[in-house]
PDB file of N, CA and C in Angstrom:
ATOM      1  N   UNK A   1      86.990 111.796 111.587  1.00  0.00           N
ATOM      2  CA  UNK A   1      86.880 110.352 111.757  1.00  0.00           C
ATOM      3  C   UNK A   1      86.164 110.022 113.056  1.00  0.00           C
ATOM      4  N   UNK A   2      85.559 108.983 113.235  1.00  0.00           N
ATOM      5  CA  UNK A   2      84.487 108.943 114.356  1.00  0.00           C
ATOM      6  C   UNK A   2      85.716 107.810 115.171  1.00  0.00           C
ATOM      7  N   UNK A   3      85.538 107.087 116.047  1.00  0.00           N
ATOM      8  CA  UNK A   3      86.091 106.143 116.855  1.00  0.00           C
ATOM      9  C   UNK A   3      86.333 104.923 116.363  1.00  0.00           C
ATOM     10  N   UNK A   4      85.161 104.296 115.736  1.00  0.00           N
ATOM     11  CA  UNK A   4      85.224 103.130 115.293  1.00  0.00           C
ATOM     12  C   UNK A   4      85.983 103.080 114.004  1.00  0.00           C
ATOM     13  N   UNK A   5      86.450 104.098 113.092  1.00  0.00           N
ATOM     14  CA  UNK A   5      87.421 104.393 112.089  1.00  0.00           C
ATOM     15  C   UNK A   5      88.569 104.200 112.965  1.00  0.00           C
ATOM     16  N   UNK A   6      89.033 105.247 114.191  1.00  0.00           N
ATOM     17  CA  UNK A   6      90.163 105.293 114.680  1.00  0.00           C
ATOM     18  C   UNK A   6      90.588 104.103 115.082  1.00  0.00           C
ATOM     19  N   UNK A   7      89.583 103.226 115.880  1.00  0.00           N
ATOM     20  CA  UNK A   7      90.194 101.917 116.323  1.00  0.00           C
ATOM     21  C   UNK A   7      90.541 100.989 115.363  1.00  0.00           C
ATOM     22  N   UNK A   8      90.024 100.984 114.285  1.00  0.00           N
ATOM     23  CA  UNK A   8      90.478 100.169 112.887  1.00  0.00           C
ATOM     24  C   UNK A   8      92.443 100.895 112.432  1.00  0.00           C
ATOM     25  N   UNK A   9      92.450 102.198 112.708  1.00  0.00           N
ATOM     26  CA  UNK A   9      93.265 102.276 112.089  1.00  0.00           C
ATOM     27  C   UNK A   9      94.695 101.784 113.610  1.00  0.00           C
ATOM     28  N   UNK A  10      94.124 102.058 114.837  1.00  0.00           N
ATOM     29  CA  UNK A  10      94.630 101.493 115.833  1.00  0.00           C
ATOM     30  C   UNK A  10      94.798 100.104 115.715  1.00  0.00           C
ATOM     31  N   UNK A  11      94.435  99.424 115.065  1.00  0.00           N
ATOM     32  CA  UNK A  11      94.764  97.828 115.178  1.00  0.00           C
ATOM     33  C   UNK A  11      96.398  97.269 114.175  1.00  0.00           C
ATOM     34  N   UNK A  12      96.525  98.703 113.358  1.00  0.00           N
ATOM     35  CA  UNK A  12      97.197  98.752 112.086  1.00  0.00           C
ATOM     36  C   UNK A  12      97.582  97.706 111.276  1.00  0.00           C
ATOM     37  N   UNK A  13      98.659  97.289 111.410  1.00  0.00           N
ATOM     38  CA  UNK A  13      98.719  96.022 109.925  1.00  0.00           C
ATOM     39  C   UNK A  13      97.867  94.903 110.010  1.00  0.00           C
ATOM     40  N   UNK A  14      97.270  94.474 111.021  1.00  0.00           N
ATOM     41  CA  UNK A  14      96.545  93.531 111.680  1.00  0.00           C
ATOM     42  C   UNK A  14      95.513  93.472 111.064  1.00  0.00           C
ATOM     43  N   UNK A  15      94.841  94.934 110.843  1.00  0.00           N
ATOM     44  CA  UNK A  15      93.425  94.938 109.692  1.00  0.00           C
ATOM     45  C   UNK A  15      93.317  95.037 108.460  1.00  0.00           C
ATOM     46  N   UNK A  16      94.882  94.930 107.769  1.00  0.00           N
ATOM     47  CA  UNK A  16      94.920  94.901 106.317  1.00  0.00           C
ATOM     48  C   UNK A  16      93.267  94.112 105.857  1.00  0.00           C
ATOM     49  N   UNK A  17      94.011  92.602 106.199  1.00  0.00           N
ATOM     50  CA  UNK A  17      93.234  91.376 105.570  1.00  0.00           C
ATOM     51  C   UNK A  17      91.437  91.651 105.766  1.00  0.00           C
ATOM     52  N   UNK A  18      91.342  92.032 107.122  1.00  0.00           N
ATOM     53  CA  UNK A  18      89.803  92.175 107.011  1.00  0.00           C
ATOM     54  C   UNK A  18      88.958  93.514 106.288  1.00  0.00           C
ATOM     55  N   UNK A  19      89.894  94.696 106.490  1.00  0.00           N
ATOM     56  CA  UNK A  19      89.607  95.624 105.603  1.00  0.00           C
ATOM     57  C   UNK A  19      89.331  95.235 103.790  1.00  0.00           C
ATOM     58  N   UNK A  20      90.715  94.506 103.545  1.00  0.00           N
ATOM     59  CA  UNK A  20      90.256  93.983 102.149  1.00  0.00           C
ATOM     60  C   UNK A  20      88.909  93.206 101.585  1.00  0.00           C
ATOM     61  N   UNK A  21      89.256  92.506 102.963  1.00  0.00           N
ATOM     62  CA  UNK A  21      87.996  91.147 102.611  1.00  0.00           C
ATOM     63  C   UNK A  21      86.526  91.972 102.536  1.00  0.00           C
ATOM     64  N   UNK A  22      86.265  93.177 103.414  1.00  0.00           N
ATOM     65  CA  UNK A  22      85.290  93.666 103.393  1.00  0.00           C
ATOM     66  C   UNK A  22      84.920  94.571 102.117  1.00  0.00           C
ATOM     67  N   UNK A  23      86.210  95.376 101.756  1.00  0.00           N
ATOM     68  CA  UNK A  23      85.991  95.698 100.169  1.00  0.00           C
ATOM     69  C   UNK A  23      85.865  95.144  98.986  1.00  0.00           C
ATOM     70  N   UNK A  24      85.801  94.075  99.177  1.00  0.00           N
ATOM     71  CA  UNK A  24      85.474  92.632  97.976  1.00  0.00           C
ATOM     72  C   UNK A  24      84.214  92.483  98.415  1.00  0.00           C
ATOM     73  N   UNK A  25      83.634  92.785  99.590  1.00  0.00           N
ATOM     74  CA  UNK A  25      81.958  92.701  99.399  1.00  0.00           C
ATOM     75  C   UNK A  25      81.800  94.061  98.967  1.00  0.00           C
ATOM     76  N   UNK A  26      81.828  94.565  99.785  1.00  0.00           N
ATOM     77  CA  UNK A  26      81.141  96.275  99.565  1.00  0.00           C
ATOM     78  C   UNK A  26      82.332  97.305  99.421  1.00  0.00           C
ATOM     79  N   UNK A  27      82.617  98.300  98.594  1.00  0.00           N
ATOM     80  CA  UNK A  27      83.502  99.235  98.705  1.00  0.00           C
ATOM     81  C   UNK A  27      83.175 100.130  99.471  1.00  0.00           C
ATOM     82  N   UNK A  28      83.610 100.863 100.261  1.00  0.00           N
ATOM     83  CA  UNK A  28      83.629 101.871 101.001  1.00  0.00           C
ATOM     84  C   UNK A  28      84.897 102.485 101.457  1.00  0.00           C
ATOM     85  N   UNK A  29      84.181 103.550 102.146  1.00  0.00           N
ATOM     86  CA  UNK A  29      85.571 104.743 102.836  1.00  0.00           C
ATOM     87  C   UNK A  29      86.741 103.966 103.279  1.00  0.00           C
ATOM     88  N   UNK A  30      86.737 102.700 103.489  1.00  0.00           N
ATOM     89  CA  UNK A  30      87.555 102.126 104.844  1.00  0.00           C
ATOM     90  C   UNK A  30      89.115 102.112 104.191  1.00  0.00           C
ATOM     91  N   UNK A  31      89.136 102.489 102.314  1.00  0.00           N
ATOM     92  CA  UNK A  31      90.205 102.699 101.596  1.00  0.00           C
ATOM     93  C   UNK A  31      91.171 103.646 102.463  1.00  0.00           C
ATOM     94  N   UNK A  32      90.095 105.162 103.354  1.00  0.00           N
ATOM     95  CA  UNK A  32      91.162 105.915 103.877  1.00  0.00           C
ATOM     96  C   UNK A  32      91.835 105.034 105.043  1.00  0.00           C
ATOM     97  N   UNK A  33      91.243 103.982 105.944  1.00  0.00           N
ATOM     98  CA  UNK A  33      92.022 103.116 106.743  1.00  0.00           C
ATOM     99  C   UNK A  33      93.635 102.777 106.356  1.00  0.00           C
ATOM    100  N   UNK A  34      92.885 101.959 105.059  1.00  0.00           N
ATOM    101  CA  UNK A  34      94.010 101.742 104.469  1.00  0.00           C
ATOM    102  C   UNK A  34      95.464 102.680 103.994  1.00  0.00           C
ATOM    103  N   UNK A  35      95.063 103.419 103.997  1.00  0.00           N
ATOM    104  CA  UNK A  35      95.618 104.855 103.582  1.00  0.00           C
ATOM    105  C   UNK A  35      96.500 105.017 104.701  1.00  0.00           C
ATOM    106  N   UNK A  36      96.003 105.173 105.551  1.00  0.00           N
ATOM    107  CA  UNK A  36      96.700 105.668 107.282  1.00  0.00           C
ATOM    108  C   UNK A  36      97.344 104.370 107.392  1.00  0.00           C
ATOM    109  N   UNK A  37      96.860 103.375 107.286  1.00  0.00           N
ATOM    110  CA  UNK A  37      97.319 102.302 107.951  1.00  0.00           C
ATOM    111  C   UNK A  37      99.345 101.890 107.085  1.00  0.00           C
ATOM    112  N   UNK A  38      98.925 102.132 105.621  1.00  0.00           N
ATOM    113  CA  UNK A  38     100.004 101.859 104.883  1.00  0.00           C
ATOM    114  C   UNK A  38     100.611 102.441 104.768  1.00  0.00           C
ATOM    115  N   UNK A  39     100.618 103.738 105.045  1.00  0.00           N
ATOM    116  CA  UNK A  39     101.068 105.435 104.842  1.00  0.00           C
ATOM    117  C   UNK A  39     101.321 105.037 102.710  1.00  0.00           C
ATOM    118  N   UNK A  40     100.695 104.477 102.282  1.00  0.00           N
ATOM    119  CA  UNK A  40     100.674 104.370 100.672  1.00  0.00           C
ATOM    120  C   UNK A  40      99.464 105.148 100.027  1.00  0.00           C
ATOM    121  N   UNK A  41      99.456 105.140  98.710  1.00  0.00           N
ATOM    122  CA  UNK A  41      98.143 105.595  98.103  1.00  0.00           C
ATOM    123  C   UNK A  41      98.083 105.092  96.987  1.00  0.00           C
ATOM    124  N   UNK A  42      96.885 105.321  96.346  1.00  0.00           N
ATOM    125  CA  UNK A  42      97.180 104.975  94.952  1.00  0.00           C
ATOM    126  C   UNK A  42      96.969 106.336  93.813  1.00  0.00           C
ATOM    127  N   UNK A  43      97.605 106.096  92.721  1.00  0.00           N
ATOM    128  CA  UNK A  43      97.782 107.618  91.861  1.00  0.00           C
ATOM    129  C   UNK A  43      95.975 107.681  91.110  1.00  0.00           C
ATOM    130  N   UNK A  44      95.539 108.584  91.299  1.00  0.00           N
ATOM    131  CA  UNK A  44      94.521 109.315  90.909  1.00  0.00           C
ATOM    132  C   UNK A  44      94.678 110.260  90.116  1.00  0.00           C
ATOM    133  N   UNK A  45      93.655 110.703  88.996  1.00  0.00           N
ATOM    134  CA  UNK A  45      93.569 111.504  88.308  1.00  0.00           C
ATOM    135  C   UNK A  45      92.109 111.965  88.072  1.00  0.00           C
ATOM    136  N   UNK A  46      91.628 113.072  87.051  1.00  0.00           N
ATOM    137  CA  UNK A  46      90.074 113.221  87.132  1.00  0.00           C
ATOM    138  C   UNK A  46      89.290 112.027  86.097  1.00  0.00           C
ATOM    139  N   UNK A  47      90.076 111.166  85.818  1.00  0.00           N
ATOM    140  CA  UNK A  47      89.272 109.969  85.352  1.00  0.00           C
ATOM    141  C   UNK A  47      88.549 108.455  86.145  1.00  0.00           C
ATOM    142  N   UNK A  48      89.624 108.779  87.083  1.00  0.00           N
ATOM    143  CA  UNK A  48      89.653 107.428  88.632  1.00  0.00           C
ATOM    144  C   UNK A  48      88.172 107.396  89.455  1.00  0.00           C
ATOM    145  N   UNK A  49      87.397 106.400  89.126  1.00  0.00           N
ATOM    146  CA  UNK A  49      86.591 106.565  89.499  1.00  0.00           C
ATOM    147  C   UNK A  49      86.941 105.813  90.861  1.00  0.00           C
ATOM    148  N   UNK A  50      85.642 106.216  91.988  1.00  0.00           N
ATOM    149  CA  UNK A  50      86.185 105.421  93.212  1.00  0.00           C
ATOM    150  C   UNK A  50      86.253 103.565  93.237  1.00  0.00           C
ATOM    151  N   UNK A  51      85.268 102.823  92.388  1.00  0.00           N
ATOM    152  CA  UNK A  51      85.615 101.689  92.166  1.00  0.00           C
ATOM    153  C   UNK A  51      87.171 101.229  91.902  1.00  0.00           C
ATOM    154  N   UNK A  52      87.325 102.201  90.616  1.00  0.00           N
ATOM    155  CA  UNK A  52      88.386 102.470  90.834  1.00  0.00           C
ATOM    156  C   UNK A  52      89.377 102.485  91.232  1.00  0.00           C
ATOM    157  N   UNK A  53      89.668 103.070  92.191  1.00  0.00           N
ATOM    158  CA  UNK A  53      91.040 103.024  93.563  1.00  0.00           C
ATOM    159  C   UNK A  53      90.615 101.877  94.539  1.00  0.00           C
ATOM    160  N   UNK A  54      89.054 101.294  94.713  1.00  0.00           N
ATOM    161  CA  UNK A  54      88.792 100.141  95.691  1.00  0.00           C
ATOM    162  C   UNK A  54      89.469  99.056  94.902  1.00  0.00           C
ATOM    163  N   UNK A  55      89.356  98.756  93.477  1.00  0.00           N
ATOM    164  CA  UNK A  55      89.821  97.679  92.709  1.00  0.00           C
ATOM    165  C   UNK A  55      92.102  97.766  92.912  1.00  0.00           C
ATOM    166  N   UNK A  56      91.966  98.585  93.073  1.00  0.00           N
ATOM    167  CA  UNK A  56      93.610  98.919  92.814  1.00  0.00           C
ATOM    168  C   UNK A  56      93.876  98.663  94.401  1.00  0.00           C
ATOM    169  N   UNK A  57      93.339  98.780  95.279  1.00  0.00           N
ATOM    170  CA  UNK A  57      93.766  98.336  96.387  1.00  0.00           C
ATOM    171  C   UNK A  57      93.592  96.615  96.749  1.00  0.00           C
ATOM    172  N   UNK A  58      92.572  96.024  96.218  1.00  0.00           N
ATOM    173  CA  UNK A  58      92.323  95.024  96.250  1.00  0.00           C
ATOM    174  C   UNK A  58      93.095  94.126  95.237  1.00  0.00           C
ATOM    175  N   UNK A  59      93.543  94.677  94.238  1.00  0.00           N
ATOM    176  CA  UNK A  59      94.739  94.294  93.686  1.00  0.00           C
ATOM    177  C   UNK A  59      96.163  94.194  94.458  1.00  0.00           C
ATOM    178  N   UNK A  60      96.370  95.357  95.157  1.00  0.00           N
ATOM    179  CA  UNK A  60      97.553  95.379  95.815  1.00  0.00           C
ATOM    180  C   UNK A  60      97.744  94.521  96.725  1.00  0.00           C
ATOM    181  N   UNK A  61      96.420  94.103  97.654  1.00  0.00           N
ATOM    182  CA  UNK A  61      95.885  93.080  98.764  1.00  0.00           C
ATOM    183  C   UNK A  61      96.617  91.725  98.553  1.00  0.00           C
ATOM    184  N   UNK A  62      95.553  91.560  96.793  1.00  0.00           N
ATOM    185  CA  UNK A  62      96.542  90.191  96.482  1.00  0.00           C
ATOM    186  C   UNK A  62      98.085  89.919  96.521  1.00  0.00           C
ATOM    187  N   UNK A  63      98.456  91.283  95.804  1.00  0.00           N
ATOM    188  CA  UNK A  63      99.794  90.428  95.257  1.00  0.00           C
ATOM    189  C   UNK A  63     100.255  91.075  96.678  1.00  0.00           C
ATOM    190  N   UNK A  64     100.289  91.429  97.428  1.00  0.00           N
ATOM    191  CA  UNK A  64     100.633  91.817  98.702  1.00  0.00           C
ATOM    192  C   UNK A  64     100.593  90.042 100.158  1.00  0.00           C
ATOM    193  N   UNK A  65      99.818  89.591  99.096  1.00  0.00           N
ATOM    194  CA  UNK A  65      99.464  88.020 100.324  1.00  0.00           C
ATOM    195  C   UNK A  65      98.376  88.426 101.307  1.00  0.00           C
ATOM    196  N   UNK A  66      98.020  89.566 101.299  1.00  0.00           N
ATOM    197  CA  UNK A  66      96.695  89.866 102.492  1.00  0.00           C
ATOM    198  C   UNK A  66      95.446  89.222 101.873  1.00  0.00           C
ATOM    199  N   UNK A  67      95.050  88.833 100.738  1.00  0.00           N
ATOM    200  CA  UNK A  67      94.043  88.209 100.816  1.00  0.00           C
ATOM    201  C   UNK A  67      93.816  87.451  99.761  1.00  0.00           C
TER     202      UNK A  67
END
């Protein structure tokens, strides 16, 4: 992880909301943020594509109230 990952995950619950908001534009890595940040995951298998697990987190976001 480079710095600017670490300080995201250093801000911790604080960056739920903007982490989400940013995966509703663009998906990216920042799911592992989320990951560290929630100590949660979501269940994967060899069908899960990565949209995939970005959509299932952004699901969780909602009904979670983060975004």
């Amino acid at each position: 992880y480079n710095n600017n990952f670490l300080r995201i995950i250093g801000l911790g619950h604080d960056a739920i909301p903007c982490i989400l908001h940013d995966l509703e534009k663009k998906p990216s890595l920042l799911i592992e943020a989320l990951r560290a940040i929630t100590r949660r995951d979501i269940e994967e298998d060899s069908t899960t594509s990565f949209q995939d697990v970005v959509n299932e987190w952004l699901e969780w976001g909602r009904a979670a109230g983060h975004i």
